[in-house]
PDB file of N, CA and C in Angstrom:
ATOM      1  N   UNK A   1    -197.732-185.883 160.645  1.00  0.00           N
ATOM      2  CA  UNK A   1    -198.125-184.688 161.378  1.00  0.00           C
ATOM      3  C   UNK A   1    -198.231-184.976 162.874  1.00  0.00           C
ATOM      4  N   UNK A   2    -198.808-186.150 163.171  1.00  0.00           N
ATOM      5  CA  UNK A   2    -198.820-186.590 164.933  1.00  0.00           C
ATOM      6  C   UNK A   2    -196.998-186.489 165.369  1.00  0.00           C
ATOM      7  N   UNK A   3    -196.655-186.988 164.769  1.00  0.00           N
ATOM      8  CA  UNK A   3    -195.054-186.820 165.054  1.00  0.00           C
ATOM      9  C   UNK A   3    -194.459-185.633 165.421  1.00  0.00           C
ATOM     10  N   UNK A   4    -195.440-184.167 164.710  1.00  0.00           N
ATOM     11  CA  UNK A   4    -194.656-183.092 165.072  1.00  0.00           C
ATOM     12  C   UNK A   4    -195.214-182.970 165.605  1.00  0.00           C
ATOM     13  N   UNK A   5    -196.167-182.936 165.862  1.00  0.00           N
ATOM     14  CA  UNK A   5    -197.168-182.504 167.078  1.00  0.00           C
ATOM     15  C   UNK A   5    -196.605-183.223 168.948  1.00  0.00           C
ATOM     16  N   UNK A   6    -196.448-184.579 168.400  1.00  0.00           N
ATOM     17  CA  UNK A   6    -195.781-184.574 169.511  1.00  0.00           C
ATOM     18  C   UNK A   6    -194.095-184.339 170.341  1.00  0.00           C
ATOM     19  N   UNK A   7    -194.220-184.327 168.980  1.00  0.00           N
ATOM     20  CA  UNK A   7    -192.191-183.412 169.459  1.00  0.00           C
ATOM     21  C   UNK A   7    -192.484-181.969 170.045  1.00  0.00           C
ATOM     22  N   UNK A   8    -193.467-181.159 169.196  1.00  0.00           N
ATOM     23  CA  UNK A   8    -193.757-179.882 169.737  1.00  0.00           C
ATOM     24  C   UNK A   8    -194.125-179.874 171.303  1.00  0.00           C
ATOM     25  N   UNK A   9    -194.795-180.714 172.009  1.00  0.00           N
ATOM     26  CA  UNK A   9    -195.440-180.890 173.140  1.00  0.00           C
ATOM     27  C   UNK A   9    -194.636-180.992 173.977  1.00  0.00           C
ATOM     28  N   UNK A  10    -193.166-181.716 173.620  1.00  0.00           N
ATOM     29  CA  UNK A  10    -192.469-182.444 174.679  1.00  0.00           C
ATOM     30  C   UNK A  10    -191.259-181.142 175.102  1.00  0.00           C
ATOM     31  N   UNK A  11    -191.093-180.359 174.196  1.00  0.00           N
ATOM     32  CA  UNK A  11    -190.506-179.254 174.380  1.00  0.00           C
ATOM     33  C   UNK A  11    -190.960-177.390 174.472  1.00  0.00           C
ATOM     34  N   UNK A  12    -189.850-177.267 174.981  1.00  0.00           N
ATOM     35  CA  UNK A  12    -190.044-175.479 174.936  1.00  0.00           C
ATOM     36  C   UNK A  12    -189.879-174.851 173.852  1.00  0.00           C
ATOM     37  N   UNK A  13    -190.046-174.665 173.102  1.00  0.00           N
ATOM     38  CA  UNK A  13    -189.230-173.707 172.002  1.00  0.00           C
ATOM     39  C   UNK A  13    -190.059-172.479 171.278  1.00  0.00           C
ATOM     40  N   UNK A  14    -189.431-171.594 170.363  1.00  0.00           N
ATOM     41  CA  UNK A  14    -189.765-170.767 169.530  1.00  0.00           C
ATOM     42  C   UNK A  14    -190.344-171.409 168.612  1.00  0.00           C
ATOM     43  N   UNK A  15    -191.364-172.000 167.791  1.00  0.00           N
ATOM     44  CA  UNK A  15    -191.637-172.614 166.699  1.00  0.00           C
ATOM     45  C   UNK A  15    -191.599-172.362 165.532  1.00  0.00           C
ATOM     46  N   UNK A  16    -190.940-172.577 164.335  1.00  0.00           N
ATOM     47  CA  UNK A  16    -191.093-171.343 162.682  1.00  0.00           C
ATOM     48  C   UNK A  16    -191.677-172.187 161.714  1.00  0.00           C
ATOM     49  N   UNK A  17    -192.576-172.221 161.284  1.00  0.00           N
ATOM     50  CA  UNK A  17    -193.146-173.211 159.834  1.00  0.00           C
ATOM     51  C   UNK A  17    -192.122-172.408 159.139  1.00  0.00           C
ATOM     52  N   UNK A  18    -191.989-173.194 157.968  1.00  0.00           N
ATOM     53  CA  UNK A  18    -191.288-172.458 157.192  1.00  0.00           C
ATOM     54  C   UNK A  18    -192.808-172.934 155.872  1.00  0.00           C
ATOM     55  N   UNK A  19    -192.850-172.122 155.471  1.00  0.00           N
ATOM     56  CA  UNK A  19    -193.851-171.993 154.122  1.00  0.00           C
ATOM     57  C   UNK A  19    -194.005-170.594 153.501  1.00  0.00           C
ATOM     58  N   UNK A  20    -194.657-171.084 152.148  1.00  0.00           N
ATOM     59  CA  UNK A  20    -194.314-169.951 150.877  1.00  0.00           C
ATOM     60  C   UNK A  20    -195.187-169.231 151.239  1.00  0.00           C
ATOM     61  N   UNK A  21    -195.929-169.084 152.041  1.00  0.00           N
ATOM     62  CA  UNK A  21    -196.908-167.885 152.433  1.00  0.00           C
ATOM     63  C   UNK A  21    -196.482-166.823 153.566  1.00  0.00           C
ATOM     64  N   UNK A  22    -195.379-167.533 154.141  1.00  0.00           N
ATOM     65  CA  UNK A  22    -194.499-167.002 155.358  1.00  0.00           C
ATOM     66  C   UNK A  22    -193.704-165.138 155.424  1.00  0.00           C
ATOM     67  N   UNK A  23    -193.699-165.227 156.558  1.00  0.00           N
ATOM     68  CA  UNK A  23    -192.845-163.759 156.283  1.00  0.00           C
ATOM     69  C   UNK A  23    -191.542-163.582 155.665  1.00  0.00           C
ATOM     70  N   UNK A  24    -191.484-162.975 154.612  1.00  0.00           N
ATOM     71  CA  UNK A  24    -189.634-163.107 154.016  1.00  0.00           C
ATOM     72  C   UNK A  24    -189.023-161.795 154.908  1.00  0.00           C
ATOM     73  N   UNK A  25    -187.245-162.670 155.003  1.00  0.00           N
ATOM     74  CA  UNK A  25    -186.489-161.594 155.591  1.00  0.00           C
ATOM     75  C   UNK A  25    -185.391-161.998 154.989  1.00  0.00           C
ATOM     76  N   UNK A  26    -184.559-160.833 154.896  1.00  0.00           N
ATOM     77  CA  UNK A  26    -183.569-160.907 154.522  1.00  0.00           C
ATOM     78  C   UNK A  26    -182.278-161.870 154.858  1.00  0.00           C
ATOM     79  N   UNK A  27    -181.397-162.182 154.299  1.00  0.00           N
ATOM     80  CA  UNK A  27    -180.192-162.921 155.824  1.00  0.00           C
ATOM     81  C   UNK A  27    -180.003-161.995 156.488  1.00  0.00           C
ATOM     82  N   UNK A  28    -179.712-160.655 157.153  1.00  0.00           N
ATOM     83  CA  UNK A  28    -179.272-160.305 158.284  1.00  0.00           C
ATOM     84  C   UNK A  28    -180.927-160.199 159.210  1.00  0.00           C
ATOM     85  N   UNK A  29    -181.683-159.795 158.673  1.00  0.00           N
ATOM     86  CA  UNK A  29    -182.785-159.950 159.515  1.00  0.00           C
ATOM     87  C   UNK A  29    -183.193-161.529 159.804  1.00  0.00           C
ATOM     88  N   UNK A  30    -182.741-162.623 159.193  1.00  0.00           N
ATOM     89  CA  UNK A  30    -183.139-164.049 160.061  1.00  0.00           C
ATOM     90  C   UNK A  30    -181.520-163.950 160.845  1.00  0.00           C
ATOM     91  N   UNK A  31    -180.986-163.682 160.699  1.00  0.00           N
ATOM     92  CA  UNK A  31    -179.440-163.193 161.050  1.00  0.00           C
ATOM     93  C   UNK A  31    -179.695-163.170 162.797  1.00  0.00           C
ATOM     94  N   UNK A  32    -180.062-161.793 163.041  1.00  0.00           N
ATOM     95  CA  UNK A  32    -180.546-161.395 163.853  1.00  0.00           C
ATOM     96  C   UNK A  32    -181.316-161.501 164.590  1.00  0.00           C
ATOM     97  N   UNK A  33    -182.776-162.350 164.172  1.00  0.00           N
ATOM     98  CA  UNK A  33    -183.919-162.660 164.472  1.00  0.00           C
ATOM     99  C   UNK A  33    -183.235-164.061 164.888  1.00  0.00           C
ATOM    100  N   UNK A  34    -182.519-164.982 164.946  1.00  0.00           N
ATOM    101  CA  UNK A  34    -182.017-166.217 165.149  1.00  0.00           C
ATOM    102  C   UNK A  34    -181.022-165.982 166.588  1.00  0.00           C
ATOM    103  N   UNK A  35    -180.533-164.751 166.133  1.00  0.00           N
ATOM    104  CA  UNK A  35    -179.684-164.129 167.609  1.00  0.00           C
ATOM    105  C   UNK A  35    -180.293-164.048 169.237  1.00  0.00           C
ATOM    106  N   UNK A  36    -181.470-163.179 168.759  1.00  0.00           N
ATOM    107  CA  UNK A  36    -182.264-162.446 169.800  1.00  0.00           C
ATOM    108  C   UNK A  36    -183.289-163.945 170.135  1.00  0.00           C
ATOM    109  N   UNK A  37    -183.448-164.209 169.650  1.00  0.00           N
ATOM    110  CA  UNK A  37    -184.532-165.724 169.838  1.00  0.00           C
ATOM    111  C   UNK A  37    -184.036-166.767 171.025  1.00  0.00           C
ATOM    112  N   UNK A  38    -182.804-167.173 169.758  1.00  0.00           N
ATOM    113  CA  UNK A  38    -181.553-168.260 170.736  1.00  0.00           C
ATOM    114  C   UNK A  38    -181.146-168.741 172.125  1.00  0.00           C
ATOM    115  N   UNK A  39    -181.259-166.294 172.164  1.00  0.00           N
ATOM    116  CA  UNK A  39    -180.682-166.266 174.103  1.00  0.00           C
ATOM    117  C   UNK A  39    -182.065-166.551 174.475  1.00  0.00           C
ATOM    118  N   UNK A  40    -182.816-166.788 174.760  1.00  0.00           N
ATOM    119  CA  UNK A  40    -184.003-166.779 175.658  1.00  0.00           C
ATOM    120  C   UNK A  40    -184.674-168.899 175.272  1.00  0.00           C
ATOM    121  N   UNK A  41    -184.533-168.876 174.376  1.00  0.00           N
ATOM    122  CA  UNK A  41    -185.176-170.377 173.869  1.00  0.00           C
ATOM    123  C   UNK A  41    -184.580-171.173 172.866  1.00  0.00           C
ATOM    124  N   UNK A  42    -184.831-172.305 172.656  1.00  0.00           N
ATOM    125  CA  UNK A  42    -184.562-173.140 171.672  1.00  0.00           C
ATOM    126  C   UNK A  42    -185.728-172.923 170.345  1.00  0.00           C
ATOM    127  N   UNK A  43    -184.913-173.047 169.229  1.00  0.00           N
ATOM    128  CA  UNK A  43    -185.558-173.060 168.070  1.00  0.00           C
ATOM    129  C   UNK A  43    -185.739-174.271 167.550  1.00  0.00           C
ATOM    130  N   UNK A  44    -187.529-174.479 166.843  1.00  0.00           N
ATOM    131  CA  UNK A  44    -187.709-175.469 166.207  1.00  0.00           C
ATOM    132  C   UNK A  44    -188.260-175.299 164.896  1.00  0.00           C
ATOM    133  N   UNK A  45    -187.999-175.907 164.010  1.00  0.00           N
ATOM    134  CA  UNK A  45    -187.893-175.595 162.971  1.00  0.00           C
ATOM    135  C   UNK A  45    -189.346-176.368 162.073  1.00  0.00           C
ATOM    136  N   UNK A  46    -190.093-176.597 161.470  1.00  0.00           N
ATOM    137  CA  UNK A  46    -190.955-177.160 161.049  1.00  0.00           C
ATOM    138  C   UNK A  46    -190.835-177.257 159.032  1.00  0.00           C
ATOM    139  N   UNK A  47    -190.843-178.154 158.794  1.00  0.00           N
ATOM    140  CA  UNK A  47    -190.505-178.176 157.117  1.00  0.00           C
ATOM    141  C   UNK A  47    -191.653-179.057 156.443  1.00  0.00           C
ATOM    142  N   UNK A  48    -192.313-178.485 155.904  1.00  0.00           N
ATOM    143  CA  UNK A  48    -193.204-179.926 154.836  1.00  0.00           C
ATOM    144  C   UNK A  48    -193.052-180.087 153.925  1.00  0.00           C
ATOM    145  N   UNK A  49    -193.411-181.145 153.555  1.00  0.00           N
ATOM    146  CA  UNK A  49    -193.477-181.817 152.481  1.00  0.00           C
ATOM    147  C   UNK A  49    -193.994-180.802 151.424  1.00  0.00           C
ATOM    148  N   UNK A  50    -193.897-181.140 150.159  1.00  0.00           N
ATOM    149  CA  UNK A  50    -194.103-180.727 148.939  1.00  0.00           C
ATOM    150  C   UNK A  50    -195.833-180.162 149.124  1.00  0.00           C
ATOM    151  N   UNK A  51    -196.636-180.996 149.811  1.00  0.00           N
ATOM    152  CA  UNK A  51    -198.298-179.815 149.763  1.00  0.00           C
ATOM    153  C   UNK A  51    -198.154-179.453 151.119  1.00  0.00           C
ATOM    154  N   UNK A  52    -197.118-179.388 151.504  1.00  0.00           N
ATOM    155  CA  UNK A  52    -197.095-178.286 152.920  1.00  0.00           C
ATOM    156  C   UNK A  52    -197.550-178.624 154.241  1.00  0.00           C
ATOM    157  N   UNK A  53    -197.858-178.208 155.218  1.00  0.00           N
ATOM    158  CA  UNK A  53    -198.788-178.891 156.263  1.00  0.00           C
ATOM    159  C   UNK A  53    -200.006-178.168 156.567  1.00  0.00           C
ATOM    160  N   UNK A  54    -200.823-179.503 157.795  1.00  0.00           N
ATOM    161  CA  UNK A  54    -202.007-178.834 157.906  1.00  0.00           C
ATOM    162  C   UNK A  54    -201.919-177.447 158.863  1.00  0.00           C
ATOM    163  N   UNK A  55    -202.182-176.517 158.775  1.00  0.00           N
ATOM    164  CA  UNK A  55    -202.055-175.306 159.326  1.00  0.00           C
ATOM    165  C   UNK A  55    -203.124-175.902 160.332  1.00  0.00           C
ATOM    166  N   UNK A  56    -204.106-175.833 160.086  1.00  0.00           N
ATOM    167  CA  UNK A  56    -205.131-176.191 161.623  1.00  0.00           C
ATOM    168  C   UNK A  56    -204.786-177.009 162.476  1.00  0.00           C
ATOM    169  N   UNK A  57    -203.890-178.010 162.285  1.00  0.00           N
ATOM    170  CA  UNK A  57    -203.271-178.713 163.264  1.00  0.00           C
ATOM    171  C   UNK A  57    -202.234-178.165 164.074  1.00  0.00           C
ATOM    172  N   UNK A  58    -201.497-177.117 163.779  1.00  0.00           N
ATOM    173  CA  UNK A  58    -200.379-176.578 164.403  1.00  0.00           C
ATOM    174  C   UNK A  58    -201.151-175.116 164.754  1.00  0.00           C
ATOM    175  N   UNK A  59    -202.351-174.940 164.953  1.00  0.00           N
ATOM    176  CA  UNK A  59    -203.026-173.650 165.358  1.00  0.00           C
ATOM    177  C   UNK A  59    -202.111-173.902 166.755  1.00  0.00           C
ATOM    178  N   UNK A  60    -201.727-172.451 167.219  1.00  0.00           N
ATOM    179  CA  UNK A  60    -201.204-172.281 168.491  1.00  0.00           C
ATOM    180  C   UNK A  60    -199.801-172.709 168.792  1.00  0.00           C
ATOM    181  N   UNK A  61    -199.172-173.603 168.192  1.00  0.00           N
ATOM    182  CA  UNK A  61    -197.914-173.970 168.417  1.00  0.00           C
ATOM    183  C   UNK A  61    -197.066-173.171 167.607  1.00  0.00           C
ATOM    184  N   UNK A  62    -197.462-172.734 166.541  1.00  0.00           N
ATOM    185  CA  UNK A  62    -196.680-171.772 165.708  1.00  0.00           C
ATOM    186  C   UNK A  62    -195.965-170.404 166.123  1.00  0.00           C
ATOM    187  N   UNK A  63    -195.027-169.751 166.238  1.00  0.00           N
ATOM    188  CA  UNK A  63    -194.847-168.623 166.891  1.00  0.00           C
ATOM    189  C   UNK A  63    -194.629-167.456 165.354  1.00  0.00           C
ATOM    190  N   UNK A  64    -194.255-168.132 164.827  1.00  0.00           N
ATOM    191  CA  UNK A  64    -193.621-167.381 163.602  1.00  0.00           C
ATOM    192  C   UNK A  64    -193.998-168.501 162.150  1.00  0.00           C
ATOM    193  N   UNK A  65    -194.396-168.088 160.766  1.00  0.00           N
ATOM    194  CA  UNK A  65    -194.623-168.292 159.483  1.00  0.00           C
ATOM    195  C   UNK A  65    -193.607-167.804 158.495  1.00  0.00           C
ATOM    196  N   UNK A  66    -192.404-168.496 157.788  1.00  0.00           N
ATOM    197  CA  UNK A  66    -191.306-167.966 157.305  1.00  0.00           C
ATOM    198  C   UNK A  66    -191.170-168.334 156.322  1.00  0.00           C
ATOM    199  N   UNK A  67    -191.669-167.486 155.034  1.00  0.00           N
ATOM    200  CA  UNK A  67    -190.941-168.427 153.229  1.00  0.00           C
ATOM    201  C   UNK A  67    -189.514-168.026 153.506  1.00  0.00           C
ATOM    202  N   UNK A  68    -189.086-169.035 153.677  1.00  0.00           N
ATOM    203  CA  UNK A  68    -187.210-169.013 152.765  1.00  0.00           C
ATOM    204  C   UNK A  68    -186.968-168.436 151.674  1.00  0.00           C
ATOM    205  N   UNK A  69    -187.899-168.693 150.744  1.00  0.00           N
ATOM    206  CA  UNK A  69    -187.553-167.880 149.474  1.00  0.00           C
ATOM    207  C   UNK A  69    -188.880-168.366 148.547  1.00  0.00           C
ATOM    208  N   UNK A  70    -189.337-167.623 147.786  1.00  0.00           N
ATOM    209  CA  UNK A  70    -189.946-167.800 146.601  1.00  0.00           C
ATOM    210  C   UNK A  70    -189.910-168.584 146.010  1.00  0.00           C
ATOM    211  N   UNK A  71    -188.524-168.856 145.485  1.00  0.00           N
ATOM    212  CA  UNK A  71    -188.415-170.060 144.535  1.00  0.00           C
ATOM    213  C   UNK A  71    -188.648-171.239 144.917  1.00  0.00           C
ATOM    214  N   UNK A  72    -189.390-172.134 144.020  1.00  0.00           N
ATOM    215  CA  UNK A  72    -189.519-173.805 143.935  1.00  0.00           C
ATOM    216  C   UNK A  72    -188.128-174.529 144.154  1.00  0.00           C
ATOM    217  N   UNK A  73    -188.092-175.418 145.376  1.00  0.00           N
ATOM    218  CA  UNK A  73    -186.369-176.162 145.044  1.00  0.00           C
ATOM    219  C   UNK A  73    -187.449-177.508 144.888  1.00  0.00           C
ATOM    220  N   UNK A  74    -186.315-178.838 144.181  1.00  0.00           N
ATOM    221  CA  UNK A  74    -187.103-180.402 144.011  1.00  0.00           C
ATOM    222  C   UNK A  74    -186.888-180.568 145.750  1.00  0.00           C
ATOM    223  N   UNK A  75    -187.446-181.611 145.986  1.00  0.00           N
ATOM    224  CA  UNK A  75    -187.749-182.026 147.054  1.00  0.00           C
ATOM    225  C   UNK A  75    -186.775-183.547 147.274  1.00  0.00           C
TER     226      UNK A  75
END
């Protein structure tokens, strides 16, 4: 977690956790939402591990909360 934390610091970007509690969108709405983002900033992407991350640690760096999908994939 210090690792993302300090990658987050060293850059500008849009930030997205991706987790199962996240906002779902369709593909043309991350479609789109990836479009309009892009021109203005760099996107960073955040992925955890199988119990997820600490949310209180990334208070504030987060811009956006995104499940990919519902379903369980193995890890």
């Amino acid at each position: 977690m210090k690792e993302i934390l300090r990658k987050l610091e060293s850059k500008d970007c849009f930030t997205v956790l991706c987790d199962a509690k996240g906002k779902e969108m369709t593909s043309q709405e991350f479609s789109n939402f990836l479009k309009d983002v892009i021109q203005s900033k760099d996107v960073c992407f955040i992925i955890g591990g199988p119990a997820g991350v600490e949310k209180s640690l990334l208070k504030n760096k987060v811009n956006l909360e995104l499940s990919l999908s519902r379903m369980t994939f193995n890890h």
